[in-house]
Each structure stands twice: as C-alpha cells, then as structure tokens.
C-alpha atoms as a PDB file:
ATOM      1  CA  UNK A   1     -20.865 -33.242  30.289  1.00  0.00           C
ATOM      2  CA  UNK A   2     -23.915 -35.490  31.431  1.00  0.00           C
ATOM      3  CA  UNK A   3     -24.814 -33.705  34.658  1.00  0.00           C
ATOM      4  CA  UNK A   4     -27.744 -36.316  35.136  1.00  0.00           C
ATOM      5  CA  UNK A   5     -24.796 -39.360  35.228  1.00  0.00           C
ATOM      6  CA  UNK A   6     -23.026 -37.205  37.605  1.00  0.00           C
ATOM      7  CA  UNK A   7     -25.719 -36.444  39.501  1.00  0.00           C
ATOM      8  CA  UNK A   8     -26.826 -40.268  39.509  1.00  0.00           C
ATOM      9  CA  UNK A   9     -23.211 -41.528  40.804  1.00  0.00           C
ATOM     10  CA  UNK A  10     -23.231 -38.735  43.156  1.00  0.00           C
ATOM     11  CA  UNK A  11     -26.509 -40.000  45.145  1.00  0.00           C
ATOM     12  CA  UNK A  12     -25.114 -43.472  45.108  1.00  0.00           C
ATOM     13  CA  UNK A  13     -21.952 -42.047  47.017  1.00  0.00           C
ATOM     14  CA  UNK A  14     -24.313 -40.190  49.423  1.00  0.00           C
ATOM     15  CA  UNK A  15     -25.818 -43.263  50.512  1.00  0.00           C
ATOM     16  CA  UNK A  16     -22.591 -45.057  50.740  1.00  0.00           C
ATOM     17  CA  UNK A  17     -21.798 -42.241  53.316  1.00  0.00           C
ATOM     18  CA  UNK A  18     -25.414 -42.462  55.201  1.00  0.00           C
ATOM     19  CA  UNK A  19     -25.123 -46.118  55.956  1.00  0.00           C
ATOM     20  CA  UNK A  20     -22.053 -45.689  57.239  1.00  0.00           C
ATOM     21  CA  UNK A  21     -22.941 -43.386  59.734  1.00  0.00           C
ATOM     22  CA  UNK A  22     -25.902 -44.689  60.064  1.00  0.00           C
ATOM     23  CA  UNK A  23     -24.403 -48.023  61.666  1.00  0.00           C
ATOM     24  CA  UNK A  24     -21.990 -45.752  63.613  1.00  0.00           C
ATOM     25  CA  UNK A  25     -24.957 -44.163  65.554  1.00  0.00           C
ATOM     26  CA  UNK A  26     -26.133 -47.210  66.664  1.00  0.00           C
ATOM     27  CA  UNK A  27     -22.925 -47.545  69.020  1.00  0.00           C
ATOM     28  CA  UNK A  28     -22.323 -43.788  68.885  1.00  0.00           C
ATOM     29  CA  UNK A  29     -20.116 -42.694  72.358  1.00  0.00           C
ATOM     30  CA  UNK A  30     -20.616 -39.058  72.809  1.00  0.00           C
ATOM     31  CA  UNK A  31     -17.249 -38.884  75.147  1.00  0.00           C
ATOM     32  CA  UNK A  32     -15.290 -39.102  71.340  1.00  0.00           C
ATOM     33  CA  UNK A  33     -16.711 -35.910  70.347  1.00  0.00           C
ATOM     34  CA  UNK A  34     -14.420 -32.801  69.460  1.00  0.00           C
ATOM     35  CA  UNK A  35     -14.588 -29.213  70.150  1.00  0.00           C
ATOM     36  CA  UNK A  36     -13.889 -26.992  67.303  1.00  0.00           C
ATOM     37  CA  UNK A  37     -14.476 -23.844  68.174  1.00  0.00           C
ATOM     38  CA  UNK A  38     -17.289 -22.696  69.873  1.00  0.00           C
ATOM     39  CA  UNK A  39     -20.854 -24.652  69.184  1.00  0.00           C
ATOM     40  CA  UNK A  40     -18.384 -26.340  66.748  1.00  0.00           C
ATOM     41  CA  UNK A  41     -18.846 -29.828  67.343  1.00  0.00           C
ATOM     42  CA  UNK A  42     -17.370 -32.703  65.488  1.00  0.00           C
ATOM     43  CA  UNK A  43     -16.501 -36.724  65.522  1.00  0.00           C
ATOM     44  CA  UNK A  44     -14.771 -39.209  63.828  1.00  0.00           C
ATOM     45  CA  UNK A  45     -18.136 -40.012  62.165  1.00  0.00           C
ATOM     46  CA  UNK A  46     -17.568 -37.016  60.279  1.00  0.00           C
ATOM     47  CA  UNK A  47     -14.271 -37.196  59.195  1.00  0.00           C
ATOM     48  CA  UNK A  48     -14.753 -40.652  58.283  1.00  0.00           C
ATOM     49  CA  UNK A  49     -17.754 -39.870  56.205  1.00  0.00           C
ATOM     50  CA  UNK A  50     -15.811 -37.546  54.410  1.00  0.00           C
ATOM     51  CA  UNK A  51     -13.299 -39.321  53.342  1.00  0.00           C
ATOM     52  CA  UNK A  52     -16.048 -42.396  51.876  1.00  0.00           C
ATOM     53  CA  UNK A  53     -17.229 -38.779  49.869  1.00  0.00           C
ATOM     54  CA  UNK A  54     -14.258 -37.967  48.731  1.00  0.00           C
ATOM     55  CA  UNK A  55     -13.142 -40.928  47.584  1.00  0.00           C
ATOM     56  CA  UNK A  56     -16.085 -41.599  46.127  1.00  0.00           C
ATOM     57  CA  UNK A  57     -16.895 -38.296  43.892  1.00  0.00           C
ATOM     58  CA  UNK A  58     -12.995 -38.395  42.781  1.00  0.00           C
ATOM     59  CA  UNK A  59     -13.782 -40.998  40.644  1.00  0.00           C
ATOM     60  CA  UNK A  60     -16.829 -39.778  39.065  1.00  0.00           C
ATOM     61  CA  UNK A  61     -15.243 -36.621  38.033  1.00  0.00           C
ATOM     62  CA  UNK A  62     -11.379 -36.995  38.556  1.00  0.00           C
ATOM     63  CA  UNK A  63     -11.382 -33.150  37.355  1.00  0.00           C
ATOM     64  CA  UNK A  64     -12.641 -31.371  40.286  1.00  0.00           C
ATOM     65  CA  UNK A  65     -11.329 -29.814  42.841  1.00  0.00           C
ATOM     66  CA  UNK A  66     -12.775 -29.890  46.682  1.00  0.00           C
ATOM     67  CA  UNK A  67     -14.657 -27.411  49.449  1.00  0.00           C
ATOM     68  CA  UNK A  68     -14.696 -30.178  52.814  1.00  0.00           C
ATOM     69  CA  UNK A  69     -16.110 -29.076  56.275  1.00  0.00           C
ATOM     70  CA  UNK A  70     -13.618 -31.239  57.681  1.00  0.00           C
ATOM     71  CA  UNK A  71     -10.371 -30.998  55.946  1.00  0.00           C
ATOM     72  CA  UNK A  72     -10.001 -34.593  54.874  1.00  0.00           C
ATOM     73  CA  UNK A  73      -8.568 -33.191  51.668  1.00  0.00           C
ATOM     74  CA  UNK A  74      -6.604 -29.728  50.723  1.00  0.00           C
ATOM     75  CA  UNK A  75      -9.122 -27.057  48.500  1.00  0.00           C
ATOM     76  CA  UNK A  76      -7.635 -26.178  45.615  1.00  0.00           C
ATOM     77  CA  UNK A  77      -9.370 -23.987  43.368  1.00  0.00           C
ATOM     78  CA  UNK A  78     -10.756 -25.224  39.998  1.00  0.00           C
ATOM     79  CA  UNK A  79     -13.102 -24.397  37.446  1.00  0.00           C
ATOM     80  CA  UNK A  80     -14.783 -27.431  38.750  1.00  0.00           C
ATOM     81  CA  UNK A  81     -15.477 -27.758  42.604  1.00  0.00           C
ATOM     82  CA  UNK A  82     -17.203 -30.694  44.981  1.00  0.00           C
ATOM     83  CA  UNK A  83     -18.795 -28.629  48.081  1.00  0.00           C
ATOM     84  CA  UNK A  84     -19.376 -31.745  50.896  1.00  0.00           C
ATOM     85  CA  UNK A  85     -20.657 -31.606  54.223  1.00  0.00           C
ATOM     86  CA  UNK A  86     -20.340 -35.394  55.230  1.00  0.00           C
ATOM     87  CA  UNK A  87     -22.927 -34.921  58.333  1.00  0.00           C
ATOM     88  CA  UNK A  88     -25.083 -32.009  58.475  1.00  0.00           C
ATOM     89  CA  UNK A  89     -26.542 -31.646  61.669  1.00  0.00           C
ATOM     90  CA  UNK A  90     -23.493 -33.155  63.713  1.00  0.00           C
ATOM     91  CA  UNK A  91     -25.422 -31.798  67.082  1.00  0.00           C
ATOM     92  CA  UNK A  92     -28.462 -33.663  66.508  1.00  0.00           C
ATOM     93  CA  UNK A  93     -26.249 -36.658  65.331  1.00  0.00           C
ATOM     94  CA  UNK A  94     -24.276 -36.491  68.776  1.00  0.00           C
ATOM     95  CA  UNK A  95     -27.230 -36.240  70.755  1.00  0.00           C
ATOM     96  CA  UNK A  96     -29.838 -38.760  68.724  1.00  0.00           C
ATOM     97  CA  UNK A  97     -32.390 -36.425  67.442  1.00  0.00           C
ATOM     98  CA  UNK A  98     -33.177 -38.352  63.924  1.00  0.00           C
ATOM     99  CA  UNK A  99     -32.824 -35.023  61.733  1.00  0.00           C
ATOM    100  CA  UNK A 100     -28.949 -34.878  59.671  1.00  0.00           C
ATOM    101  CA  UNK A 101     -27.939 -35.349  56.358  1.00  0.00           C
ATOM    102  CA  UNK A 102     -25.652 -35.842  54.101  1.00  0.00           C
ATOM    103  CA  UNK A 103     -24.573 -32.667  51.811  1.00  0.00           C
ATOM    104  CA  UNK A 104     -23.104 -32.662  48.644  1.00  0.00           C
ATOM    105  CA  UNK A 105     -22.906 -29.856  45.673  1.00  0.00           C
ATOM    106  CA  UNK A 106     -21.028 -29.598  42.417  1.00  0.00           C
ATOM    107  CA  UNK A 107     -20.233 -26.428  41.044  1.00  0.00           C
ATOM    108  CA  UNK A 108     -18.985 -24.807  38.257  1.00  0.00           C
ATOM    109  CA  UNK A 109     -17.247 -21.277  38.562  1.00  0.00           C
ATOM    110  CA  UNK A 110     -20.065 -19.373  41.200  1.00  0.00           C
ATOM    111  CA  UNK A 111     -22.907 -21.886  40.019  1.00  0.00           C
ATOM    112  CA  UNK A 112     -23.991 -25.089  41.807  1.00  0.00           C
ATOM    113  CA  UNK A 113     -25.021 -27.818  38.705  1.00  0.00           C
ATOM    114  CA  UNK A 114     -25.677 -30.612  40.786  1.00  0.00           C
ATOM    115  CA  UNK A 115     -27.297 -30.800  44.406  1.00  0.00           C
ATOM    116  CA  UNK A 116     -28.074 -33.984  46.481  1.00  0.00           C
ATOM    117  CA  UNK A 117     -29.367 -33.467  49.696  1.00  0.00           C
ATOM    118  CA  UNK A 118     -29.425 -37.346  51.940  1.00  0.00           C
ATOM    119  CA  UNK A 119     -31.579 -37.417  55.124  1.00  0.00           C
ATOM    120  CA  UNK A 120     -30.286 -40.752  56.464  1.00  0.00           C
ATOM    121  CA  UNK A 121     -32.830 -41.562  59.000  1.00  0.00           C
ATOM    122  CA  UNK A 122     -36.086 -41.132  56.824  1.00  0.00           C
ATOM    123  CA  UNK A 123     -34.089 -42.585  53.610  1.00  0.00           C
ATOM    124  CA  UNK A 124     -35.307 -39.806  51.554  1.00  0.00           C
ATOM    125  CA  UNK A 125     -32.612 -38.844  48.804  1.00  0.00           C
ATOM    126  CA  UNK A 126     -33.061 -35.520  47.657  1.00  0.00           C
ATOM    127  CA  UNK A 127     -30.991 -34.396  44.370  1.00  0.00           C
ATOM    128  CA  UNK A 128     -30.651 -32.237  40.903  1.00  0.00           C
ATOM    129  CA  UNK A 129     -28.587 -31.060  38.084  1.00  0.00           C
ATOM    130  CA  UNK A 130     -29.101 -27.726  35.838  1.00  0.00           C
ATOM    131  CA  UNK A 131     -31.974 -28.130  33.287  1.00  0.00           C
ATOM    132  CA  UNK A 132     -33.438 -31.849  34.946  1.00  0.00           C
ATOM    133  CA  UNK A 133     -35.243 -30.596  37.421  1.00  0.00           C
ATOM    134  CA  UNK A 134     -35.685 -31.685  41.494  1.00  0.00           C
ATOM    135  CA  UNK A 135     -36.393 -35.008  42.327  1.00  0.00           C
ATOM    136  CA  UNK A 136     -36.863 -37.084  45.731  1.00  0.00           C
ATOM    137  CA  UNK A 137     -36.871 -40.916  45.725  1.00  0.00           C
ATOM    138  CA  UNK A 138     -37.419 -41.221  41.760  1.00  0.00           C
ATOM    139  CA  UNK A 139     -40.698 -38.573  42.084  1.00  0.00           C
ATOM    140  CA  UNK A 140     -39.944 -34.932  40.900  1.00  0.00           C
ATOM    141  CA  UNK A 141     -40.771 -32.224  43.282  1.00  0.00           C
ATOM    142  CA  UNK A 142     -41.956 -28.626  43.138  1.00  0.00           C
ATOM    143  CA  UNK A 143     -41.916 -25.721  45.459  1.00  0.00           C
ATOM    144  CA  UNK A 144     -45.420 -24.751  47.184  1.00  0.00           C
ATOM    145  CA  UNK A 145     -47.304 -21.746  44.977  1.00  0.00           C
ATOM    146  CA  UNK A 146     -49.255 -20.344  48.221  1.00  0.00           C
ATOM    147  CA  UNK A 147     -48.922 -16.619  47.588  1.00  0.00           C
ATOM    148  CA  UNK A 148     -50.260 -15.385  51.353  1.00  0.00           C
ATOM    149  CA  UNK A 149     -46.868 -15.171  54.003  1.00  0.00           C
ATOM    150  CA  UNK A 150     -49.914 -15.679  56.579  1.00  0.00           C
ATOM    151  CA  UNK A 151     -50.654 -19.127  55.242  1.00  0.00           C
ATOM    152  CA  UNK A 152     -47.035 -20.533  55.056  1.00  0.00           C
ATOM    153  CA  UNK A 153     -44.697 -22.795  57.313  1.00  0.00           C
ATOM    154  CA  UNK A 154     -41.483 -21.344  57.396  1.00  0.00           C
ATOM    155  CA  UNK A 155     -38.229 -23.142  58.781  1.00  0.00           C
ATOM    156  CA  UNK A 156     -34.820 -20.966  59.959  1.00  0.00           C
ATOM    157  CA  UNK A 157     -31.622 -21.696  61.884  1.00  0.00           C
ATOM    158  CA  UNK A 158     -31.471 -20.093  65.306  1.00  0.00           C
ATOM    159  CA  UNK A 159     -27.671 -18.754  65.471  1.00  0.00           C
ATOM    160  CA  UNK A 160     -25.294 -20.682  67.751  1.00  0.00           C
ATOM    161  CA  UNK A 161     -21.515 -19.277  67.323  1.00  0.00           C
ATOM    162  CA  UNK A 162     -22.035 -16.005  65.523  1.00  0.00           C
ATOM    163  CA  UNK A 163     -24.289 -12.897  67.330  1.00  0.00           C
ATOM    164  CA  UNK A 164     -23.441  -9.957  65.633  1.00  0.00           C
ATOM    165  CA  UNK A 165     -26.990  -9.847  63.611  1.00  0.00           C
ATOM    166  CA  UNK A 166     -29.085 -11.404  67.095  1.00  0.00           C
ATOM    167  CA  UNK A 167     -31.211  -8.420  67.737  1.00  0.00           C
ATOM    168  CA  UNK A 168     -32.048  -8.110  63.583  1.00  0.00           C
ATOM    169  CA  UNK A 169     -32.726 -11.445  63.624  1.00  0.00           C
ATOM    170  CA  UNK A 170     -34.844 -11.876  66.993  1.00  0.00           C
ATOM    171  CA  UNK A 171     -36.868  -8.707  65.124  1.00  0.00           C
ATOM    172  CA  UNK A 172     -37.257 -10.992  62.108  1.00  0.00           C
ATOM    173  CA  UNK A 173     -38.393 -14.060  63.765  1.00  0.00           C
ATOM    174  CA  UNK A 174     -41.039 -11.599  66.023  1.00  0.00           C
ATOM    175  CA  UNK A 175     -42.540 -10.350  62.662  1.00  0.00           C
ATOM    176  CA  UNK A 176     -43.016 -14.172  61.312  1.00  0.00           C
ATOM    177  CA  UNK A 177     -44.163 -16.073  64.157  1.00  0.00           C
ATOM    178  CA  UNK A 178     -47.088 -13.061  64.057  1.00  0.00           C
ATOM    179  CA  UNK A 179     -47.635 -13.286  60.867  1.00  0.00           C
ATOM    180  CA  UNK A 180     -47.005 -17.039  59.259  1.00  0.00           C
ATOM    181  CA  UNK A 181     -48.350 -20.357  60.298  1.00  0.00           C
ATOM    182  CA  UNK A 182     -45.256 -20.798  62.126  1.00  0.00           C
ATOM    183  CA  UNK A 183     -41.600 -21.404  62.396  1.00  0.00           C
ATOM    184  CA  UNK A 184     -39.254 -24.834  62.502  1.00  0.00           C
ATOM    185  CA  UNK A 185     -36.026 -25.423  63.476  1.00  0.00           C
ATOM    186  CA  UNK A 186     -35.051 -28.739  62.100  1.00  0.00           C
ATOM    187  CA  UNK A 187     -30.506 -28.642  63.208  1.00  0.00           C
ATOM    188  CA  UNK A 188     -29.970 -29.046  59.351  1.00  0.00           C
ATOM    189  CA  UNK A 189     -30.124 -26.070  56.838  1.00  0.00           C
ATOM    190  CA  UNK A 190     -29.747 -28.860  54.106  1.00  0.00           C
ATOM    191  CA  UNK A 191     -32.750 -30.348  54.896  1.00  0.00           C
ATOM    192  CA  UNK A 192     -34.212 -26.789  55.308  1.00  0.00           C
ATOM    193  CA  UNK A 193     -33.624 -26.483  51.862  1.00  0.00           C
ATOM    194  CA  UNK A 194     -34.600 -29.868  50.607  1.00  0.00           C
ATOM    195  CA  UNK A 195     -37.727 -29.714  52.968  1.00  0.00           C
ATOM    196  CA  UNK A 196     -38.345 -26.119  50.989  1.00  0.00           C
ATOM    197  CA  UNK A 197     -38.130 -27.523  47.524  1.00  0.00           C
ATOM    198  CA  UNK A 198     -40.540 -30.256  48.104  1.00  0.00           C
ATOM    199  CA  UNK A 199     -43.497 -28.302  49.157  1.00  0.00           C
ATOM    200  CA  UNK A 200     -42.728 -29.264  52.974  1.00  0.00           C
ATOM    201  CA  UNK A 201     -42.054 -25.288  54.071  1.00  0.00           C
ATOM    202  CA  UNK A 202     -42.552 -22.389  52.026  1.00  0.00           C
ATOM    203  CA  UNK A 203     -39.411 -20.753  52.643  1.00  0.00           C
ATOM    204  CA  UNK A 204     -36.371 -21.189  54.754  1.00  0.00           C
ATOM    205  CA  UNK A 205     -33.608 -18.220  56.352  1.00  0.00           C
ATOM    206  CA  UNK A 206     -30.693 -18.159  58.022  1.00  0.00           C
ATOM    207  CA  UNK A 207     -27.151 -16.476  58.455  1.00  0.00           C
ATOM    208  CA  UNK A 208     -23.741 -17.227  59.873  1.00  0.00           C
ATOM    209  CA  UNK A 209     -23.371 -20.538  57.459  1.00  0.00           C
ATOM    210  CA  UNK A 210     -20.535 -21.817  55.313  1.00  0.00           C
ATOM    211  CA  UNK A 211     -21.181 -23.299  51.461  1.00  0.00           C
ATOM    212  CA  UNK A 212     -20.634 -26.970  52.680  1.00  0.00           C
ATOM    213  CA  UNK A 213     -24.298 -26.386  54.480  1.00  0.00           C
ATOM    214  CA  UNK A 214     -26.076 -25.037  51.223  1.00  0.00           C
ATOM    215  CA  UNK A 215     -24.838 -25.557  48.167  1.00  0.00           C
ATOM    216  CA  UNK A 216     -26.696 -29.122  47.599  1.00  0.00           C
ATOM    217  CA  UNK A 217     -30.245 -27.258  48.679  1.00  0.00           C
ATOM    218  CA  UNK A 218     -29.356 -24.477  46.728  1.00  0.00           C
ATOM    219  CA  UNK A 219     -29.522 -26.128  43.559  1.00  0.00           C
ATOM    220  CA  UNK A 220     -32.399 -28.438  44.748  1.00  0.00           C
ATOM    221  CA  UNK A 221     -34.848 -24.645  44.844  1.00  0.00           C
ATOM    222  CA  UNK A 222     -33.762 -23.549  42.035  1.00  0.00           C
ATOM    223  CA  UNK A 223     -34.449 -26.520  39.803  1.00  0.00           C
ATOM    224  CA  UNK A 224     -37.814 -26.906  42.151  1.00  0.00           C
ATOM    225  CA  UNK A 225     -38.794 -23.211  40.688  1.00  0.00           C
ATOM    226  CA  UNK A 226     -37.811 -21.914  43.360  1.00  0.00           C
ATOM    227  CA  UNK A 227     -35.763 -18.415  44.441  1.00  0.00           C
ATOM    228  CA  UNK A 228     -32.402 -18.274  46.272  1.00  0.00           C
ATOM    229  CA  UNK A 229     -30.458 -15.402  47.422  1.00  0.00           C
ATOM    230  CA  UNK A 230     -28.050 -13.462  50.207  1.00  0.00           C
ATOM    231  CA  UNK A 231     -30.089 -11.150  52.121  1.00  0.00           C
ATOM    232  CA  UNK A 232     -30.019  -8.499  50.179  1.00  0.00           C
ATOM    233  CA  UNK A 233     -31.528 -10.028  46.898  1.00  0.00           C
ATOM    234  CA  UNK A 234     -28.160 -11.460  45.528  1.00  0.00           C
ATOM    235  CA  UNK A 235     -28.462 -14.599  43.551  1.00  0.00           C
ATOM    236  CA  UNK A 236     -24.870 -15.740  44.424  1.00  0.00           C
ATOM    237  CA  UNK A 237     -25.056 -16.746  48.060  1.00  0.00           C
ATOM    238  CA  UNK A 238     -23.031 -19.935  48.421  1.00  0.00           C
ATOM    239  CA  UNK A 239     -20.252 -18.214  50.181  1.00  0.00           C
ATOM    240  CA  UNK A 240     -22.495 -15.489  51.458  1.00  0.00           C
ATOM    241  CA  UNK A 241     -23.007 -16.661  54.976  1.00  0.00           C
ATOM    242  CA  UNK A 242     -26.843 -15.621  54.503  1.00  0.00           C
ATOM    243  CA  UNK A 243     -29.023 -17.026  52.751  1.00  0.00           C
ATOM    244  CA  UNK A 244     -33.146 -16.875  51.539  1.00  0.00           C
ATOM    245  CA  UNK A 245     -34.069 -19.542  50.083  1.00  0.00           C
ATOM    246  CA  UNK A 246     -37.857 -19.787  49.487  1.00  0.00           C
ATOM    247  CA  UNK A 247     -40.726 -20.818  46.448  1.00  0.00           C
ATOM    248  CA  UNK A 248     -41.334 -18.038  44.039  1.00  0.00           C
ATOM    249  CA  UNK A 249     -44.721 -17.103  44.972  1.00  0.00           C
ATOM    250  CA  UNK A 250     -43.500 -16.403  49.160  1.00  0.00           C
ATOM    251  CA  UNK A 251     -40.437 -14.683  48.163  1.00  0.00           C
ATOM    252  CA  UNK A 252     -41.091 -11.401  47.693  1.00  0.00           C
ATOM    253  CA  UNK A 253     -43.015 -11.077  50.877  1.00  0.00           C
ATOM    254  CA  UNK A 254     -40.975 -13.069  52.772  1.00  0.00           C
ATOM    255  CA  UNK A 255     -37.825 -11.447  51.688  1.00  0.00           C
ATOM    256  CA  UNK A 256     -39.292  -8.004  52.079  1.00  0.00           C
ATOM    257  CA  UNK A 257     -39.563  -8.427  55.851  1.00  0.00           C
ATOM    258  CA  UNK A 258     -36.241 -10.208  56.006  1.00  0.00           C
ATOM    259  CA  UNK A 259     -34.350  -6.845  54.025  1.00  0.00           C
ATOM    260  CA  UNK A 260     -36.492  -4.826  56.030  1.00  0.00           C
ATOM    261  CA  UNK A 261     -35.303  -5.998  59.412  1.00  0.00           C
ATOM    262  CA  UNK A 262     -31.036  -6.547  58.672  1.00  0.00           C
ATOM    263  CA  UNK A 263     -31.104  -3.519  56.553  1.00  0.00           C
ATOM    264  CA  UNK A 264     -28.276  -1.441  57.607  1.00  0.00           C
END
C-alpha cells in the first residue's frame, strides 16, 4: 500500500471540500443553521462537504469503510476506516470567525496511517502518513523541543455540551495559565493539533470529543515526533473522548499536571 499516494489524493479531496465551503461562506445565512443537540450546531455546508469527502476518498481507496460527523454515509466496520469531519469548527464557520478546517484520517485497525488537517481560510494544508513524516504546504514540520512548561503556549478546548469533568478541568486550566506562557482557544481541536505539530503551541488538551475531531491531528504529532494519548497515558485515544496531544520534550510535565488534576 503507498500511504504517501493516498495521502497525496487525500489532500487534493480536502481542498475540493474547502473551496466549496469556502464560496458558501461568502453568502452564508445563519437562519439555515440546525440544532443537534445541545451546542450541536450544524448546516447544509456540512453535510454537503461531506458528501464532496466521501465521494471523493471512495475512489482512492474503494476498500474502506467510513466514521462521518454527519451521517452522509452508514459506518460499517472494516479493517480499513476513513474518519471525516467535513467542517471543524462549524460555530466559528456560522458566526465568521476565520478559524475551521477540514478533517480527515485513515486508519487501520486502532491506528491512524494517514492525517490531513485543511485550514481553509489561511490555505495551509496540513497532512501525513506512517513512516513519511509531517508536512505543511510541501515544507516538513517538527514539534517544538522547549523542555520548560513555563516557557510554552499551550492551546485547549473549553467544554460546551459535556460538564461532568468542569471543576477538574477549571483546576487544570488554573494551574497552566500560572504556570505557562498562556492558553488559546482556537474553536478547532484539528487545528489544535496541526498548530501543535508545527511548532505553533507546545501542547494541546481537551475532553468530551469524538474521533472525527482528532484523528487527522493525531497522526500529524506523531509523525511530527510528537506524543499523543487519553488522559491517563494511553496511546489509543481516537475514540477516547480525551485527549493530550503535545511535543515530546512538554509532555511529561504537561501531562503530569493534567493526570494530576482528573485523577479519580
């Protein structure tokens, strides 16, 4: 199997998917928007895009079966498995603020191979397969190697539909915003993750997510040399609903006071 063909086509169907709703925000009516569930937001954008993935990573690997965010296509398990999220960061999307993505992860059994993480409005294409390494725009990237937790930029997800872990994780953010050179919130945990393995923050935290959010960044870290885990060290996280995901050199520290504080 060439994962670096895969990989390749893959990208070109994430763009296909971040023009097209890149044109749609220019006209974007927030009164078509769609409730969920709670804090559960979603358009016809979305579904849309999906369907342009879909389509589109069918034919590069006919084989494989599909994880969606939206539904656009029944999962059936295979040894093989697309993991899409068409439009990561729908609430920035629906209210303008120029920070969502395109998601997209291939995995094999419990193991994402191939990660390609699309920030639409900055163009930057974000993507890597097992043994080639992390790349963004045709330049390889590398996770930071700052040791100190007091010299690092970290970046998190504040919870919005799950609070069963809000005082642990109000504790956790206390301890950091003492102790780092502060905390982001970007409305994308893809391009947490992308923004982690390019040097951009030196680690990145956050629970209550589904795979569709992190199993593109997750391989994009680990080919970067970075670390990714649950919170409670495991390496197999993509349907964890936690997740660490940080550069070598920060993680012990940073995980440390992340175990220490949703211990049970």
């Amino acid at each position: 199997m060439n994962l670096q063909s895969i990989c390749t086509q893959a990208c070109s169907v994430a763009k296909e998917a971040g023009q097209f709703i890149k044109e749609e925000r220019k006209n974007f009516d927030a009164n078509v928007v769609e409730v969920k569930s709670f804090n559960q937001l979603v358009s016809y954008v979305d579904k849309s895009a999906e369907e342009i993935l879909v389509k589109g990573l069918a034919q590069i690997f006919p084989e494989a079966g599909f994880i969606t965010e939206e539904k656009t296509i029944a999962t059936e398990q295979k040894e093989y498995m697309w993991v899409i999220d068409p439009l990561d960061g729908t609430t920035n999307f629906i209210h303008n603020l120029p920070v969502y993505s395109v998601s997209i992860g291939l995995m094999h059994h419990q193991k994402v191979i191939v990660g390609v993480v699309y920030e639409i409005n900055l163009d930057e294409l974000f993507y890597a397969w097992q043994d080639g390494g992390a790349w963004l725009n045709g330049n390889q990237i590398r996770v930071k190697t700052n040791p100190e937790l007091g010299k690092s930029l970290l970046a998190t997800g504040f919870p919005y539909y799950d609070f069963k872990a809000m005082e642990q994780y109000l504790n956790t953010l206390k301890h950091l915003m003492k102790n780092t050179q502060g905390m982001r919130r970007m409305g994308s945990a893809a391009v947490d993750l992308a923004y982690t393995a390019c040097g951009r923050f030196d680690g990145f935290f956050e629970y209550g997510l589904s795979p569709w959010d992190i199993a593109g960044g997750i391989c994009l870290i680990e080919e970067a040399g970075g670390i990714v885990t649950d919170f409670e060290g495991n390496g197999n996280c993509v349907f964890g609903k936690a997740i660490i995901g940080a550069s070598s050199a920060i993680y012990p520290e940073f995980s440390g006071v992340i175990q220490s504080n949703f211990k049970n």
